[in-house]
PDB file of N, CA and C in Angstrom:
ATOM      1  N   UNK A   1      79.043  32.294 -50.217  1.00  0.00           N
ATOM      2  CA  UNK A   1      78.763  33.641 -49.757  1.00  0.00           C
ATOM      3  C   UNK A   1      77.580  33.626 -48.794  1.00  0.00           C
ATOM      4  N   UNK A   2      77.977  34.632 -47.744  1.00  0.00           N
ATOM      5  CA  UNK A   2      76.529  34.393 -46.723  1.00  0.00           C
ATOM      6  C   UNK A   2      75.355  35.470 -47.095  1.00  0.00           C
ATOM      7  N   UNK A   3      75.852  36.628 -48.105  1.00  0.00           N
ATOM      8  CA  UNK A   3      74.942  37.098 -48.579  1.00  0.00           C
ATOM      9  C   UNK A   3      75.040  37.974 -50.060  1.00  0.00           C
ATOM     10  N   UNK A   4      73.845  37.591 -50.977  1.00  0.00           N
ATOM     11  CA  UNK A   4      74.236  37.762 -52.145  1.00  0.00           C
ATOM     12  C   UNK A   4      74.680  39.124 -52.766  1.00  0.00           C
ATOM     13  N   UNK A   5      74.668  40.228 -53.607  1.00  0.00           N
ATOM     14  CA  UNK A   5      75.087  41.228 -54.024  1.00  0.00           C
ATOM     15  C   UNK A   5      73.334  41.984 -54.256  1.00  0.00           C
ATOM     16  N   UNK A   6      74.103  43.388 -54.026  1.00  0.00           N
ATOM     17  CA  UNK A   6      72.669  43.741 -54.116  1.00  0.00           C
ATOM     18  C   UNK A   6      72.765  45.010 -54.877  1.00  0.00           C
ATOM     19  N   UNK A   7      71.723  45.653 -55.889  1.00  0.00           N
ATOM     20  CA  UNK A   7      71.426  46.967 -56.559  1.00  0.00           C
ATOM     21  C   UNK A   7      70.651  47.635 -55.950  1.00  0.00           C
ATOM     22  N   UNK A   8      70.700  49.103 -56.640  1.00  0.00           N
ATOM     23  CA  UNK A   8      69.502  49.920 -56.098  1.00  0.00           C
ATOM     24  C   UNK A   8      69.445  50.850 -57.066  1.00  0.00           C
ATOM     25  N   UNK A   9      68.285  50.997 -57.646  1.00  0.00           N
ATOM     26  CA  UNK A   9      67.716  51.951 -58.866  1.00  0.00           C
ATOM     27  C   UNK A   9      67.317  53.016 -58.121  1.00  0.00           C
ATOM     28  N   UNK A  10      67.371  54.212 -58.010  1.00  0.00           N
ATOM     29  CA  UNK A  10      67.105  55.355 -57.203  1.00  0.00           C
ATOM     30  C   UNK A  10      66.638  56.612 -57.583  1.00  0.00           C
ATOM     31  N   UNK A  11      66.077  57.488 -57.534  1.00  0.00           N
ATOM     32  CA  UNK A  11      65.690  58.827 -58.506  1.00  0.00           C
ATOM     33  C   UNK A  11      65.956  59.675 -57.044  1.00  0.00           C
ATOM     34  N   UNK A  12      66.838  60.323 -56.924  1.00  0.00           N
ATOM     35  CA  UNK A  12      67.542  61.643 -55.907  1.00  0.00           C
ATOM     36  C   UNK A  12      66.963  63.001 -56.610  1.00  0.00           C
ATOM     37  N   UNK A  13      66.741  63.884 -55.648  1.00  0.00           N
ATOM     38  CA  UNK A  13      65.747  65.252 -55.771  1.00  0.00           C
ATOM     39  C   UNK A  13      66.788  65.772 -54.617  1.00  0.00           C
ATOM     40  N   UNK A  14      67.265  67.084 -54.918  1.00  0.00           N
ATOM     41  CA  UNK A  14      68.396  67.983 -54.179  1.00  0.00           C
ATOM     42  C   UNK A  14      67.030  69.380 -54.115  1.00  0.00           C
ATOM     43  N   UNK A  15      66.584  69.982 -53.098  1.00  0.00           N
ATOM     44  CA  UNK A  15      65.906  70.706 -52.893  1.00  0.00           C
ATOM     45  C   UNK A  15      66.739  71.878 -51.941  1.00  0.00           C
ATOM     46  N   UNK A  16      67.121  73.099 -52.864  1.00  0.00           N
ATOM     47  CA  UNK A  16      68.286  73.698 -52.100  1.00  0.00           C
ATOM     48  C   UNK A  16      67.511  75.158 -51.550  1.00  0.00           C
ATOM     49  N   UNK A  17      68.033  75.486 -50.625  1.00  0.00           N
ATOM     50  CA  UNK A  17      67.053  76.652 -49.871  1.00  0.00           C
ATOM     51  C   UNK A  17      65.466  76.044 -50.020  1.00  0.00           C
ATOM     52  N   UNK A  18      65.273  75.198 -49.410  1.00  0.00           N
ATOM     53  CA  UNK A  18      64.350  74.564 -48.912  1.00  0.00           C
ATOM     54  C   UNK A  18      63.853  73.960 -47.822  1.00  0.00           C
ATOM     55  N   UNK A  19      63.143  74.402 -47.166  1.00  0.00           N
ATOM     56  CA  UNK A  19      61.408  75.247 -46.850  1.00  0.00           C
ATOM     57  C   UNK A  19      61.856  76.315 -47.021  1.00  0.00           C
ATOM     58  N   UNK A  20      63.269  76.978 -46.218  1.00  0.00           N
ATOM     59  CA  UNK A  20      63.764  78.481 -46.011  1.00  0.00           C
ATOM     60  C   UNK A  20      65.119  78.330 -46.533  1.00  0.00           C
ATOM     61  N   UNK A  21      65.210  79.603 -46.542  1.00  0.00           N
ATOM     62  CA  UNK A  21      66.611  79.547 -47.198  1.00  0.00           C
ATOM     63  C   UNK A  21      68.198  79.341 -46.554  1.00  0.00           C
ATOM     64  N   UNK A  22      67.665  78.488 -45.169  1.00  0.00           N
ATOM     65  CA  UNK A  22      69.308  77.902 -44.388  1.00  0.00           C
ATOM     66  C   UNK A  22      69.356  76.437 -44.828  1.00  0.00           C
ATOM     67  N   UNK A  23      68.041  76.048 -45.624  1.00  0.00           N
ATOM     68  CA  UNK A  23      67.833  74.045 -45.293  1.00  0.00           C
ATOM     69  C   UNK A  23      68.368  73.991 -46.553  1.00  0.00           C
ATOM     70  N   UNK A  24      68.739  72.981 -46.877  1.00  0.00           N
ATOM     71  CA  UNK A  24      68.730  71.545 -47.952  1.00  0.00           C
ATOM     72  C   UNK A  24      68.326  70.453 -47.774  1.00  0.00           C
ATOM     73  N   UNK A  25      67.328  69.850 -48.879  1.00  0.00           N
ATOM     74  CA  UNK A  25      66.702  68.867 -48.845  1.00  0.00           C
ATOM     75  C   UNK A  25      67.096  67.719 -49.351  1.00  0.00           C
ATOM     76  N   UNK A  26      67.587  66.122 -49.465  1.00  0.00           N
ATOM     77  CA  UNK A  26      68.385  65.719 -50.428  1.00  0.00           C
ATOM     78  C   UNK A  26      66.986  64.237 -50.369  1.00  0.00           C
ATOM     79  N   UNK A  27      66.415  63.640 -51.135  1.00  0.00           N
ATOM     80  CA  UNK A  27      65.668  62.913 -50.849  1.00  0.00           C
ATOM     81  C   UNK A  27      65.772  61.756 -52.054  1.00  0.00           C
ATOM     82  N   UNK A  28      66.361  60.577 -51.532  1.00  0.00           N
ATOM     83  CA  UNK A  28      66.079  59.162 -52.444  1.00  0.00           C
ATOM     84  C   UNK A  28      64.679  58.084 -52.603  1.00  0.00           C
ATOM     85  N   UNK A  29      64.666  57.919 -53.353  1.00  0.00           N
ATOM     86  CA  UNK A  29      63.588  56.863 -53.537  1.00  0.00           C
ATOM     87  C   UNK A  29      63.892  55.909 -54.764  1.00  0.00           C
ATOM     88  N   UNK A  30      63.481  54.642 -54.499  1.00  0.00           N
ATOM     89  CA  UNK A  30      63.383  53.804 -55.411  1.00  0.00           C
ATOM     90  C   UNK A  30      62.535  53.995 -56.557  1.00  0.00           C
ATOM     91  N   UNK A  31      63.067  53.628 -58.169  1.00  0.00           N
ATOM     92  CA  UNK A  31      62.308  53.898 -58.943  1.00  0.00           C
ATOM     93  C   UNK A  31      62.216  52.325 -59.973  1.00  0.00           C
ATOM     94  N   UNK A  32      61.610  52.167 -60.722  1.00  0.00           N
ATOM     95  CA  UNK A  32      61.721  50.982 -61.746  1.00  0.00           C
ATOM     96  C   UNK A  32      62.114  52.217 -63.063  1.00  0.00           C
ATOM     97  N   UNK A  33      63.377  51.493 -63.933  1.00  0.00           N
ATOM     98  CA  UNK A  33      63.310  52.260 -65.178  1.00  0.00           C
ATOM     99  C   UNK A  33      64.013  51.077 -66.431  1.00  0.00           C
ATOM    100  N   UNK A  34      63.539  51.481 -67.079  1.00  0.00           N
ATOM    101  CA  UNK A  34      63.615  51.013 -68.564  1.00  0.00           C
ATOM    102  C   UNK A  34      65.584  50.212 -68.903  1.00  0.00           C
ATOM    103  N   UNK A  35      66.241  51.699 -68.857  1.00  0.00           N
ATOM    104  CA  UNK A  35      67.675  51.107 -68.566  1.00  0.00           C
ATOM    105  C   UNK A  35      68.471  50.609 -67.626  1.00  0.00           C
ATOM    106  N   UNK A  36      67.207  49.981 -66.930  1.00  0.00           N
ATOM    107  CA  UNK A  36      68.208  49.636 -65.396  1.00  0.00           C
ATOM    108  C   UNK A  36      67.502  48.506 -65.218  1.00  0.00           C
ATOM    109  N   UNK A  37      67.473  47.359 -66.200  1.00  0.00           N
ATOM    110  CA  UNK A  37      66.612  46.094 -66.017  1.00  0.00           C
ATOM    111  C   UNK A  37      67.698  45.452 -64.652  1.00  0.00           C
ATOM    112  N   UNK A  38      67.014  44.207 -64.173  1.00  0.00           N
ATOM    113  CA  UNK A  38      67.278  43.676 -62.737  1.00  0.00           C
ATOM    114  C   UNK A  38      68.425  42.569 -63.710  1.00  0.00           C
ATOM    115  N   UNK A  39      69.429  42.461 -62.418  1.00  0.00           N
ATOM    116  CA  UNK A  39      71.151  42.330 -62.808  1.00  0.00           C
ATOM    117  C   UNK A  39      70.995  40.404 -62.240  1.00  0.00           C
ATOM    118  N   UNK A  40      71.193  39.849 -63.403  1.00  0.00           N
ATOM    119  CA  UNK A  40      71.643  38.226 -63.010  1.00  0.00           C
ATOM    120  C   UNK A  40      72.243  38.171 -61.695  1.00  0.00           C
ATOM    121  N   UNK A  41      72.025  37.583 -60.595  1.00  0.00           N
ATOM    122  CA  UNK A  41      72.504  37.025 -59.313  1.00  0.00           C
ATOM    123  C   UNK A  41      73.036  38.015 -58.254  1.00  0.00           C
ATOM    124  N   UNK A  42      72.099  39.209 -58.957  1.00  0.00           N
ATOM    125  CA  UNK A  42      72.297  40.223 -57.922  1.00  0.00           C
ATOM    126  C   UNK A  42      70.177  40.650 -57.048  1.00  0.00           C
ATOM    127  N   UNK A  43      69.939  41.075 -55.770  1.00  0.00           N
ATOM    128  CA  UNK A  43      68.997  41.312 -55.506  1.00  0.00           C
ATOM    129  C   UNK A  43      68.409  43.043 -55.362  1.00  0.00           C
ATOM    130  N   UNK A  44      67.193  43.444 -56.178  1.00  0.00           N
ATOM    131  CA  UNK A  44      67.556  44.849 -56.308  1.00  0.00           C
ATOM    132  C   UNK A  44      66.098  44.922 -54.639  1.00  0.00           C
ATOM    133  N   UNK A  45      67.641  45.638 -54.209  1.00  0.00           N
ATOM    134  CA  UNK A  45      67.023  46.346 -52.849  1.00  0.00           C
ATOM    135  C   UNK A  45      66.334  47.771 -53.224  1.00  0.00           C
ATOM    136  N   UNK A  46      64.821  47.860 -52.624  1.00  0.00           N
ATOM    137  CA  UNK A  46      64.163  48.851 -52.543  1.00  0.00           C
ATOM    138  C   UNK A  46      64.740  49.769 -51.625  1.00  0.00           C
ATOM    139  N   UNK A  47      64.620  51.215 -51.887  1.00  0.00           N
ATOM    140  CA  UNK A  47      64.493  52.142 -51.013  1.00  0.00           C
ATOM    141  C   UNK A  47      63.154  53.020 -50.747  1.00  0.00           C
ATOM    142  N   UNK A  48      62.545  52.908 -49.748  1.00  0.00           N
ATOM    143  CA  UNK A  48      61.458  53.375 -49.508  1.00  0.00           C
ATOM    144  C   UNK A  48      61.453  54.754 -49.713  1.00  0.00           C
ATOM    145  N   UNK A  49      62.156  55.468 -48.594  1.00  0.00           N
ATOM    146  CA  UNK A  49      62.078  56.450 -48.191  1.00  0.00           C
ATOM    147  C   UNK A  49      63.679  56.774 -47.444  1.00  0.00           C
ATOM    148  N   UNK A  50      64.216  57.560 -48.057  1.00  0.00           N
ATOM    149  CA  UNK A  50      65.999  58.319 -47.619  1.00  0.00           C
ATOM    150  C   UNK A  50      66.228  59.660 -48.080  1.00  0.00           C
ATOM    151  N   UNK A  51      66.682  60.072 -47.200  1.00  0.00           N
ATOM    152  CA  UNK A  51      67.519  61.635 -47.169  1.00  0.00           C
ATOM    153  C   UNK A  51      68.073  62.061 -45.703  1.00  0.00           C
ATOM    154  N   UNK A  52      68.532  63.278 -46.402  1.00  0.00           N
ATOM    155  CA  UNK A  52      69.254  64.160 -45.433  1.00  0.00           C
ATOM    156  C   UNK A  52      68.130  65.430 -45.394  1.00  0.00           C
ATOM    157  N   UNK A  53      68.516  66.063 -44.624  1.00  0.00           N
ATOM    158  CA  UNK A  53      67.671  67.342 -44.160  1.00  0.00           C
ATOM    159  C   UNK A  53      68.789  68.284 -43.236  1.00  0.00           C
ATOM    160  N   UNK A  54      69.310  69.458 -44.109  1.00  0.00           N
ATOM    161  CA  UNK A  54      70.746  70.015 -43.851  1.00  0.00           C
ATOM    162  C   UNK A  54      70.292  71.674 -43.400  1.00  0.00           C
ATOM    163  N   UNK A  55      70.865  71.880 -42.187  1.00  0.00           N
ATOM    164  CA  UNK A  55      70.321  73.009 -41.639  1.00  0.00           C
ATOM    165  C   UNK A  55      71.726  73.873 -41.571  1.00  0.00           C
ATOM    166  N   UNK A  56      71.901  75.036 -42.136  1.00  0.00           N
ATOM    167  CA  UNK A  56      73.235  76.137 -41.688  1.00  0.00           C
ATOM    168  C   UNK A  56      72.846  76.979 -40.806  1.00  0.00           C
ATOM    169  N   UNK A  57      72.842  76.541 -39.443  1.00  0.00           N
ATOM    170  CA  UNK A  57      73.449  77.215 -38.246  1.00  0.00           C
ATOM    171  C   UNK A  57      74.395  78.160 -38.195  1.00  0.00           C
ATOM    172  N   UNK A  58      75.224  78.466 -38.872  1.00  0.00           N
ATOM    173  CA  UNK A  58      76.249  79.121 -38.673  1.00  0.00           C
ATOM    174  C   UNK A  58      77.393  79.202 -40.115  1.00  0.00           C
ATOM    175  N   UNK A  59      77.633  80.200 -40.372  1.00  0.00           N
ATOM    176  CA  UNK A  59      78.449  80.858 -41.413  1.00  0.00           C
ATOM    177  C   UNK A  59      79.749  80.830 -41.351  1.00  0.00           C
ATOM    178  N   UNK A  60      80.358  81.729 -40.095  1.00  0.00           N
ATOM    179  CA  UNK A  60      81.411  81.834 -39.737  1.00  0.00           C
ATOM    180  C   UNK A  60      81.606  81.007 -38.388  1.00  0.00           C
ATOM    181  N   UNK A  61      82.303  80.359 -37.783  1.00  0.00           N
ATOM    182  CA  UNK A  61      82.758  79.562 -38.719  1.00  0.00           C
ATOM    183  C   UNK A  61      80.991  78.243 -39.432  1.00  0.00           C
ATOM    184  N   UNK A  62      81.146  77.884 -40.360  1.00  0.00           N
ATOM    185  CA  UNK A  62      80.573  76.609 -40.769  1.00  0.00           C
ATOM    186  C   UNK A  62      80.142  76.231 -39.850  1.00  0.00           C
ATOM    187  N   UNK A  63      79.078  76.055 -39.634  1.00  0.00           N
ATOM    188  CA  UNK A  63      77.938  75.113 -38.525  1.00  0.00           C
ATOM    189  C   UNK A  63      76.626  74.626 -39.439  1.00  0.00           C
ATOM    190  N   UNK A  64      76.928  73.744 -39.541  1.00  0.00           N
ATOM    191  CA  UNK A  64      75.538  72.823 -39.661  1.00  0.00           C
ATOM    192  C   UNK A  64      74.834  71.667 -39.082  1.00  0.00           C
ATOM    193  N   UNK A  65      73.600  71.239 -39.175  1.00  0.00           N
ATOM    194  CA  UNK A  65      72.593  70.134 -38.767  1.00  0.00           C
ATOM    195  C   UNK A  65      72.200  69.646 -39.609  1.00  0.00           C
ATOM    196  N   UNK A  66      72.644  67.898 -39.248  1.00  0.00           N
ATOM    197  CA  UNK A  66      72.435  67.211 -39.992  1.00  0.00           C
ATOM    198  C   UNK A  66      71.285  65.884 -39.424  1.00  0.00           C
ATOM    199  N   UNK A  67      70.216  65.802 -40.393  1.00  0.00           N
ATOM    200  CA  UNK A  67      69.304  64.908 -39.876  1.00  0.00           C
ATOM    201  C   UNK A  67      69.102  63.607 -40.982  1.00  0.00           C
ATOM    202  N   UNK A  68      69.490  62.998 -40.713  1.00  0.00           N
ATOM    203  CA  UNK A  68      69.415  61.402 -41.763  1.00  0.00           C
ATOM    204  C   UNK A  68      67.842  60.783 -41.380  1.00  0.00           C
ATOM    205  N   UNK A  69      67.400  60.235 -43.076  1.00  0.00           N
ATOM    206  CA  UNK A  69      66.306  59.366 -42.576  1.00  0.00           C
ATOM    207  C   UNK A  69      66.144  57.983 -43.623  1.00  0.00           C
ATOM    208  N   UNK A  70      66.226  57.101 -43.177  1.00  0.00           N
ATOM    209  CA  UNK A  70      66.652  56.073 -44.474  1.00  0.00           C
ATOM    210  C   UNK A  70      65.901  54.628 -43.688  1.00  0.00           C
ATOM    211  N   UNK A  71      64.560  54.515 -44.473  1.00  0.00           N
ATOM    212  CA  UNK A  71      63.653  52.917 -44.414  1.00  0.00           C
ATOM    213  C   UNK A  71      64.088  52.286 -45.687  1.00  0.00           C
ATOM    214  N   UNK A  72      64.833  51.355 -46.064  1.00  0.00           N
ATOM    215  CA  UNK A  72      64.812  50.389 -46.664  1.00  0.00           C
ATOM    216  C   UNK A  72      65.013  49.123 -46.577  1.00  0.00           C
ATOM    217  N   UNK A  73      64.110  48.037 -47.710  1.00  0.00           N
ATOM    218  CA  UNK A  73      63.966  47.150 -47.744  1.00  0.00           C
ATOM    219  C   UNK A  73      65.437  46.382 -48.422  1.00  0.00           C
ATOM    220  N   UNK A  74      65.780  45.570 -47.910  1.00  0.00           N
ATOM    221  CA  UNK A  74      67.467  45.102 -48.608  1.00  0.00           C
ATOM    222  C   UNK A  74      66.837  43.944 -49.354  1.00  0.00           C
ATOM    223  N   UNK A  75      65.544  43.230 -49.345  1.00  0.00           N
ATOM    224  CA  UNK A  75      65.409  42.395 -50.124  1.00  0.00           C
ATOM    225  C   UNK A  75      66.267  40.900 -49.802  1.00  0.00           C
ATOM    226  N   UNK A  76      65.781  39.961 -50.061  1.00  0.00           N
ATOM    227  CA  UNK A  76      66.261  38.265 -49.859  1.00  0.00           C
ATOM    228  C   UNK A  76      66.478  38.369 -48.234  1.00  0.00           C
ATOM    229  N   UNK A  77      67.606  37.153 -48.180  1.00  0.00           N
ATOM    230  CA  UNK A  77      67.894  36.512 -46.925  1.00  0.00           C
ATOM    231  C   UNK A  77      69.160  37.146 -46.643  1.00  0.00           C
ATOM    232  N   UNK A  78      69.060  37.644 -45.036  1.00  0.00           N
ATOM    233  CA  UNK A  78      70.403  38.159 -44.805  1.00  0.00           C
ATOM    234  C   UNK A  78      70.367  37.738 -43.139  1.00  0.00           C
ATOM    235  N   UNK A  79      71.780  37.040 -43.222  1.00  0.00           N
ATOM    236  CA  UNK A  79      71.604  36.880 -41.199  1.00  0.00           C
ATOM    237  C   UNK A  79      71.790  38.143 -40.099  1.00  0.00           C
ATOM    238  N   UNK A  80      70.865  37.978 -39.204  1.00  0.00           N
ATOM    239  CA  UNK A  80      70.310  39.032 -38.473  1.00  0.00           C
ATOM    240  C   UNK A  80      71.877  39.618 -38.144  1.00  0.00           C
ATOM    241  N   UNK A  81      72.772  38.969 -37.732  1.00  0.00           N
ATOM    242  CA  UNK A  81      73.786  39.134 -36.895  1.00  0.00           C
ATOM    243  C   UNK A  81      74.631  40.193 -38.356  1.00  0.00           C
ATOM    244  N   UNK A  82      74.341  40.185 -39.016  1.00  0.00           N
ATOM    245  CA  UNK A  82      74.973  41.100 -40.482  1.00  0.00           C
ATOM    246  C   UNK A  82      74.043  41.937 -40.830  1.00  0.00           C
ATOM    247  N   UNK A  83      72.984  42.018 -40.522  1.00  0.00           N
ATOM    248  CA  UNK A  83      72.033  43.305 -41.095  1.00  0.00           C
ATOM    249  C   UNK A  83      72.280  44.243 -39.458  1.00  0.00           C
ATOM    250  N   UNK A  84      72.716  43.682 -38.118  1.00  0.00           N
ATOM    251  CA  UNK A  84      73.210  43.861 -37.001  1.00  0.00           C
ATOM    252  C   UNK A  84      74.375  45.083 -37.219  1.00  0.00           C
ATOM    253  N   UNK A  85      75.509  44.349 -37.689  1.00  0.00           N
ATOM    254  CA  UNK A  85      76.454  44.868 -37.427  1.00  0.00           C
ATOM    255  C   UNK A  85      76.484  45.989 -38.586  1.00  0.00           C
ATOM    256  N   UNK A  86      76.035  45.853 -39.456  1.00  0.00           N
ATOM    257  CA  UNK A  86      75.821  46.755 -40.700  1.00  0.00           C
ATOM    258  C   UNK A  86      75.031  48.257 -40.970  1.00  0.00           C
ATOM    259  N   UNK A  87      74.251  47.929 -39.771  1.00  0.00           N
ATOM    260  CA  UNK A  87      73.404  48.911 -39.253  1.00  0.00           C
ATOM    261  C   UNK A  87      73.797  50.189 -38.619  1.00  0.00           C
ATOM    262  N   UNK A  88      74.765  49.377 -37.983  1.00  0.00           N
ATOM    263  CA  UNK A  88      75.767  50.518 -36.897  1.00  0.00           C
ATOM    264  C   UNK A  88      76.433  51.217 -37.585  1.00  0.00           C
ATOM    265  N   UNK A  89      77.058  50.504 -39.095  1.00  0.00           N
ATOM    266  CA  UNK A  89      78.323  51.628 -39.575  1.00  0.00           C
ATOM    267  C   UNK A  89      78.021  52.104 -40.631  1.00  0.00           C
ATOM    268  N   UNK A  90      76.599  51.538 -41.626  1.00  0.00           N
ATOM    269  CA  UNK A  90      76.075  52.446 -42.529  1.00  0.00           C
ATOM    270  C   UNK A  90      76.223  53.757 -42.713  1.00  0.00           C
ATOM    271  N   UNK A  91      75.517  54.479 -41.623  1.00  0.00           N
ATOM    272  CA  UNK A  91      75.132  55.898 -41.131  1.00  0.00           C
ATOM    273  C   UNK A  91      76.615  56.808 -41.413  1.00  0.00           C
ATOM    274  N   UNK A  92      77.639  56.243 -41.200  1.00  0.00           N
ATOM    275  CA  UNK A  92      78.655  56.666 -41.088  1.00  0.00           C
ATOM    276  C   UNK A  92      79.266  57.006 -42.234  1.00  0.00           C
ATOM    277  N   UNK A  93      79.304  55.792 -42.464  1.00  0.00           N
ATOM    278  CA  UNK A  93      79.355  56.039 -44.441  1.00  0.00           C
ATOM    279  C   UNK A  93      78.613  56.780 -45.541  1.00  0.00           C
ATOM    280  N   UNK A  94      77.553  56.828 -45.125  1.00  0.00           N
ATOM    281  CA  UNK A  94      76.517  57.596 -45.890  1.00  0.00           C
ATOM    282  C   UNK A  94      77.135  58.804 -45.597  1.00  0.00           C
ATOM    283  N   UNK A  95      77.720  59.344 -44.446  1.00  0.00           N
ATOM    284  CA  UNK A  95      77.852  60.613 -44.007  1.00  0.00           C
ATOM    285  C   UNK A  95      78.994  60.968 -44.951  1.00  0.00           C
ATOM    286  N   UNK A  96      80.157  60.022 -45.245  1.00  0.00           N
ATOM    287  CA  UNK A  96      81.494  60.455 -45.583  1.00  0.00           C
ATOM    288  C   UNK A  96      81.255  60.535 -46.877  1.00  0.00           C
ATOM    289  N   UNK A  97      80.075  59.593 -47.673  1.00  0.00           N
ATOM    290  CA  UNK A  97      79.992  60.154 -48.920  1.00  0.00           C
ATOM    291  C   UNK A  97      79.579  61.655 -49.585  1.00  0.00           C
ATOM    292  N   UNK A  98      78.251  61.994 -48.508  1.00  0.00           N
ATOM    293  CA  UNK A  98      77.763  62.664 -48.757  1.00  0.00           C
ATOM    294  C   UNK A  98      78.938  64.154 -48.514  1.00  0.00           C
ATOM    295  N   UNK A  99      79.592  64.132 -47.203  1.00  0.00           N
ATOM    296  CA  UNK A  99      81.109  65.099 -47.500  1.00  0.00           C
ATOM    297  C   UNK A  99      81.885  65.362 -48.703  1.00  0.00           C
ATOM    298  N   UNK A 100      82.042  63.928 -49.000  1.00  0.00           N
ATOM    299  CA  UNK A 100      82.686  63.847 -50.679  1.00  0.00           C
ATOM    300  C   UNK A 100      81.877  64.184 -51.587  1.00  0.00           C
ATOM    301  N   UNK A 101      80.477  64.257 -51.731  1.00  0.00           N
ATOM    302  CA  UNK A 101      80.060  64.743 -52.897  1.00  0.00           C
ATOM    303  C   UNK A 101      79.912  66.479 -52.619  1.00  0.00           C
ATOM    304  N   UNK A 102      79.950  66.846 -51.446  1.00  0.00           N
ATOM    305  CA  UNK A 102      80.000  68.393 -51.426  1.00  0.00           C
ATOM    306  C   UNK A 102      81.191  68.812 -51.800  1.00  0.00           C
ATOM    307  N   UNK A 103      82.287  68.482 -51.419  1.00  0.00           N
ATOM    308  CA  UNK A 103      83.850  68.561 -52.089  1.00  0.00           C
ATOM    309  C   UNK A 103      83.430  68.831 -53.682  1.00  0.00           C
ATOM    310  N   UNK A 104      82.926  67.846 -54.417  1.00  0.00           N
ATOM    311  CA  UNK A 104      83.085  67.571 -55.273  1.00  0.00           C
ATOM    312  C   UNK A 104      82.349  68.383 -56.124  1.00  0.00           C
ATOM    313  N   UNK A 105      81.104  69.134 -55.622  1.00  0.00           N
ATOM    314  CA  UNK A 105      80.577  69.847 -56.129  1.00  0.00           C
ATOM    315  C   UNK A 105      80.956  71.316 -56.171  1.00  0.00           C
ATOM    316  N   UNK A 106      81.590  71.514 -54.513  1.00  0.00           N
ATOM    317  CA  UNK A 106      82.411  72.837 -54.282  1.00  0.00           C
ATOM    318  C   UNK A 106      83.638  73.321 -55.499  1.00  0.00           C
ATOM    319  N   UNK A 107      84.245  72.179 -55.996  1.00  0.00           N
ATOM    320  CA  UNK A 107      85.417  72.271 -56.440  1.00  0.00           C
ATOM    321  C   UNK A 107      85.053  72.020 -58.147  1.00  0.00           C
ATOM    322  N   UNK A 108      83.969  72.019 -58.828  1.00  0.00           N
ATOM    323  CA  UNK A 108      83.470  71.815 -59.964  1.00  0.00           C
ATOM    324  C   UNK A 108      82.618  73.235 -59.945  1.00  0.00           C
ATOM    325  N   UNK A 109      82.162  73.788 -59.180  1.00  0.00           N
ATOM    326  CA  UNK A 109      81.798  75.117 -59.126  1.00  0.00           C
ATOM    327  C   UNK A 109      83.192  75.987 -59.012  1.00  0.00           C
ATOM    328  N   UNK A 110      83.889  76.085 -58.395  1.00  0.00           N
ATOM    329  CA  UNK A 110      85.202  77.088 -58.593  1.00  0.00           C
ATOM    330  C   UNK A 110      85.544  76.957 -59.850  1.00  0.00           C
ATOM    331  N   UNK A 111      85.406  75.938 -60.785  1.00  0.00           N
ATOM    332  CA  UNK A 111      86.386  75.472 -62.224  1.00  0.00           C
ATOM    333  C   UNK A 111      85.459  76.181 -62.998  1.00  0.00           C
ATOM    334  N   UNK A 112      84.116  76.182 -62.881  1.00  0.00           N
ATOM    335  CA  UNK A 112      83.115  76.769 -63.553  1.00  0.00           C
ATOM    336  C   UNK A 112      83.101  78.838 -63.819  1.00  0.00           C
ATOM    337  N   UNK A 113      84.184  79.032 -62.562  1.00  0.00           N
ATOM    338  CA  UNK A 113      83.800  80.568 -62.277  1.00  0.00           C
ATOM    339  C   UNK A 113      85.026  80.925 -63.112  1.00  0.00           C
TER     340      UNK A 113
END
C-alpha cells in the first residue's frame, strides 16, 4: 500500500441561526476521547480547524452560500503526487455529504411532525 488507513476523532458543533438568523455554523475539530483509543495500523489524522459557514440568500426559490474551511494534519507519510490529486476532489465530497446529511435531517424532521 502507498498509503496507510487513516481515523479521525472529531467533536462537530451545528450553530443554527448563527451570528443572524440567515447563517449556519457547522464547525469540526479534533478531540482525544476515552472510547476512541488509536486503531492498530491505522494513523489518527488531526483536524485542526473545519467547517462550513451557510448563508440563505434566498427563500424562494432556495439560494444559498456556501463557504468551506478545512486545515488538517493527515499525519505519517503520504506522496505529494496523492495528497495532490486528493486535494482537488475532497472539497467536492465534503459537499455531497454534507447535501446528504441535510436530506437526512429534512426527512427525519417530516417523520417527527
Amino acid at each position: 500500500m502507498l498509503v496507510e488507513a487513516r481515523d479521525f476523532v472529531q467533536r462537530r458543533k451545528i450553530w443554527r441561526n448563527f451570528p443572524d438568523e440567515d447563517t449556519h455554523c457547522i464547525h469540526f475539530k479534533s478531540i482525544e476521547h476515552k472510547d476512541c483509543p488509536l486503531i492498530k495500523n491505522k494513523v489518527r489524522a488531526n483536524t485542526i480547524i473545519s467547517g462550513y459557514f451557510i448563508r440563505t440568500e434566498s427563500t424562494n426559490p432556495m439560494v444559498c452560500h456556501l463557504s468551506v474551511i478545512a486545515q488538517t494534519d493527515v499525519a505519517g507519510k503520504i506522496p505529494t503526487w496523492i495528497v495532490n490529486k486528493i486535494s482537488q476532489s475532497a472539497p467536492n465530497e465534503w459537499i455531497r455529504n454534507l447535501h446528504i446529511g441535510c436530506k437526512m435531517i429534512k426527512q427525519r424532521n417530516k417523520i417527527k411532525k
